[in-house]
C-alpha atoms as a PDB file:
ATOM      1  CA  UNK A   1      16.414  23.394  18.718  1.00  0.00           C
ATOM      2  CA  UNK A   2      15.270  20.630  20.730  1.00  0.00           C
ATOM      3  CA  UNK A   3      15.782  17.236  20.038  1.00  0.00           C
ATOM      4  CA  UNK A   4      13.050  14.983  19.907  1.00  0.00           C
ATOM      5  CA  UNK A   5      13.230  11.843  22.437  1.00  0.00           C
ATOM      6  CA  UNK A   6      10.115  10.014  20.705  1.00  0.00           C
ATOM      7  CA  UNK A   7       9.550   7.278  18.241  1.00  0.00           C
ATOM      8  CA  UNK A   8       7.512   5.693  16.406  1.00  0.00           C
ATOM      9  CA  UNK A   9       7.084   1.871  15.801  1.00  0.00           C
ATOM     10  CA  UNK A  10       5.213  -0.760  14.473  1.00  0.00           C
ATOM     11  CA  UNK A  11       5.146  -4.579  14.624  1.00  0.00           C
ATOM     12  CA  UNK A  12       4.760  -6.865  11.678  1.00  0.00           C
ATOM     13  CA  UNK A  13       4.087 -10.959  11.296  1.00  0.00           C
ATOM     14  CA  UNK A  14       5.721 -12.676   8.830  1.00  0.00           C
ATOM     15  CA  UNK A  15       3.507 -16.297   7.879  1.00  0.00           C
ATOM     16  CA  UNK A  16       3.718 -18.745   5.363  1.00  0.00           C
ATOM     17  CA  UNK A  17       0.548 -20.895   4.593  1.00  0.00           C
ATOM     18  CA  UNK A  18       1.125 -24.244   3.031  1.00  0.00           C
ATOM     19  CA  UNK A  19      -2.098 -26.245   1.862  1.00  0.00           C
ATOM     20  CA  UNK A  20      -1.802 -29.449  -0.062  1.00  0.00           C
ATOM     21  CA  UNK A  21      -3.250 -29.121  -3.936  1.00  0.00           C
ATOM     22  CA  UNK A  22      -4.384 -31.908  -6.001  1.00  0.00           C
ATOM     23  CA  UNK A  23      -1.627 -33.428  -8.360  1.00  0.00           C
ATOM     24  CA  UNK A  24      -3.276 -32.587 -11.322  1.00  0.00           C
ATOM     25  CA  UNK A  25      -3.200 -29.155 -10.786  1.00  0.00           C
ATOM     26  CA  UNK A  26      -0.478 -27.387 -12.791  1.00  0.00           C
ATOM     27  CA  UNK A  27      -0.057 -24.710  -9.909  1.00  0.00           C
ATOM     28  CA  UNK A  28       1.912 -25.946  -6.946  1.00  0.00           C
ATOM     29  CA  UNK A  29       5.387 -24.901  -5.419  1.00  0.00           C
ATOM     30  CA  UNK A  30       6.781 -28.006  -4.090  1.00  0.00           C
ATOM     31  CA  UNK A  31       6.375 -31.634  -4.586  1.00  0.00           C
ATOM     32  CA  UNK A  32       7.393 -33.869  -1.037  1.00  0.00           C
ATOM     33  CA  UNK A  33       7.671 -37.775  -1.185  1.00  0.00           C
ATOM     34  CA  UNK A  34       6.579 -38.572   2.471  1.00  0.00           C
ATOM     35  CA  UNK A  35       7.836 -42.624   2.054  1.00  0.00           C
ATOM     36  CA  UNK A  36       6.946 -45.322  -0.529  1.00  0.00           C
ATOM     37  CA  UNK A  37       3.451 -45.820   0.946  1.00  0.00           C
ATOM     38  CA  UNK A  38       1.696 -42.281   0.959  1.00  0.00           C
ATOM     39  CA  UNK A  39       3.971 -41.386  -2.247  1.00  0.00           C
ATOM     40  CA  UNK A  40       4.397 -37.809  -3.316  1.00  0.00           C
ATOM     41  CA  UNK A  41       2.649 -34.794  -2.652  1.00  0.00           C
ATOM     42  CA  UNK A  42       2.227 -31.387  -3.894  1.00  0.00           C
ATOM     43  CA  UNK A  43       2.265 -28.151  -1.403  1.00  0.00           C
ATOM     44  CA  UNK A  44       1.485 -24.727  -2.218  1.00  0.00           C
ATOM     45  CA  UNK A  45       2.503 -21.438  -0.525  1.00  0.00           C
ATOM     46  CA  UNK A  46       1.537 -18.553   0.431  1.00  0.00           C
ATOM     47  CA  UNK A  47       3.005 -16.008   2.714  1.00  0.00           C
ATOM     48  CA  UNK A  48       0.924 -13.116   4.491  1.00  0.00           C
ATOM     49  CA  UNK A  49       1.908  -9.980   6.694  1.00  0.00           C
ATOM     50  CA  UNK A  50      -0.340  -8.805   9.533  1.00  0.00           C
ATOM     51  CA  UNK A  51       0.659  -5.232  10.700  1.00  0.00           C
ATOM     52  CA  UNK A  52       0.021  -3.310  13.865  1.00  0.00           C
ATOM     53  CA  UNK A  53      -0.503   0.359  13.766  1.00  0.00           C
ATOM     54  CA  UNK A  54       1.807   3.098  13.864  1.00  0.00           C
ATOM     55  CA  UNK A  55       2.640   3.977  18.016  1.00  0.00           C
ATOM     56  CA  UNK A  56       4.432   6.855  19.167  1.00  0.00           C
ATOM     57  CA  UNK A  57       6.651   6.389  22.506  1.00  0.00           C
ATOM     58  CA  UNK A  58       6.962   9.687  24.445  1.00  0.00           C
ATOM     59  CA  UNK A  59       8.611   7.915  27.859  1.00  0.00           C
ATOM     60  CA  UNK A  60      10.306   4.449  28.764  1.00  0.00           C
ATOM     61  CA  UNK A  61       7.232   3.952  30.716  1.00  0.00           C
ATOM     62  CA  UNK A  62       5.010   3.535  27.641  1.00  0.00           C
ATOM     63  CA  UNK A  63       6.800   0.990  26.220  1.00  0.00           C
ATOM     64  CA  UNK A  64       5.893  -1.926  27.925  1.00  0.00           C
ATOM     65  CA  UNK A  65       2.180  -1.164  27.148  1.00  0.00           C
ATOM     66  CA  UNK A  66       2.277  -0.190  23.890  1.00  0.00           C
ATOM     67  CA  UNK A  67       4.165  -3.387  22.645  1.00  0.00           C
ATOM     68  CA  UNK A  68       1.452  -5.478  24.258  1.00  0.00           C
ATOM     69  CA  UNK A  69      -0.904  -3.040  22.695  1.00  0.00           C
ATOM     70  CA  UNK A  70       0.666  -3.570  18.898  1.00  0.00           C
ATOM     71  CA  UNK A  71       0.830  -7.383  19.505  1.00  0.00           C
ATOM     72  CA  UNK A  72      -2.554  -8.056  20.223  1.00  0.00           C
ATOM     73  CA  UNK A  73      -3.385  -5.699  17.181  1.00  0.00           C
ATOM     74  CA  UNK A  74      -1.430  -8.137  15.231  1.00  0.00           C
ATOM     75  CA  UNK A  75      -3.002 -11.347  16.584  1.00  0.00           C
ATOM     76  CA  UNK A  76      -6.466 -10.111  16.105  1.00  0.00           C
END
């Protein structure tokens, strides 16, 4: 039995959003004081992953390409 010289990969982004919610509002992760004169604020986060699809390598060759391939999946 053979064995087999090809893989499989994928590439995955990792990105936290943070938007700034109204004080009021009882949902918020963090509260930053900036200085005395803009006073405190309150952040909320959220935290996405973007995936590429599955690629198989069968040579060396393909590898350059197919990581450029998967990243611009993931940036689109």
């Amino acid at each position: 039995m053979e064995k087999s010289k090809n893989f499989k990969f994928y590439e995955n982004m990792k990105i936290t959003f943070i938007k700034e919610v109204p004080r009021n509002e009882k949902k918020y992760d963090v509260e930053v004081e900036f200085d005395n004169i803009i006073g405190k604020h309150c952040l909320e986060q959220k935290t996405a992953h973007f995936n590429s699809k599955a690629k198989t390598i069968t040579n060396i060759i393909d590898l350059s390409q197919q990581l450029k391939i998967s990243h611009e999946e993931v940036l689109k």
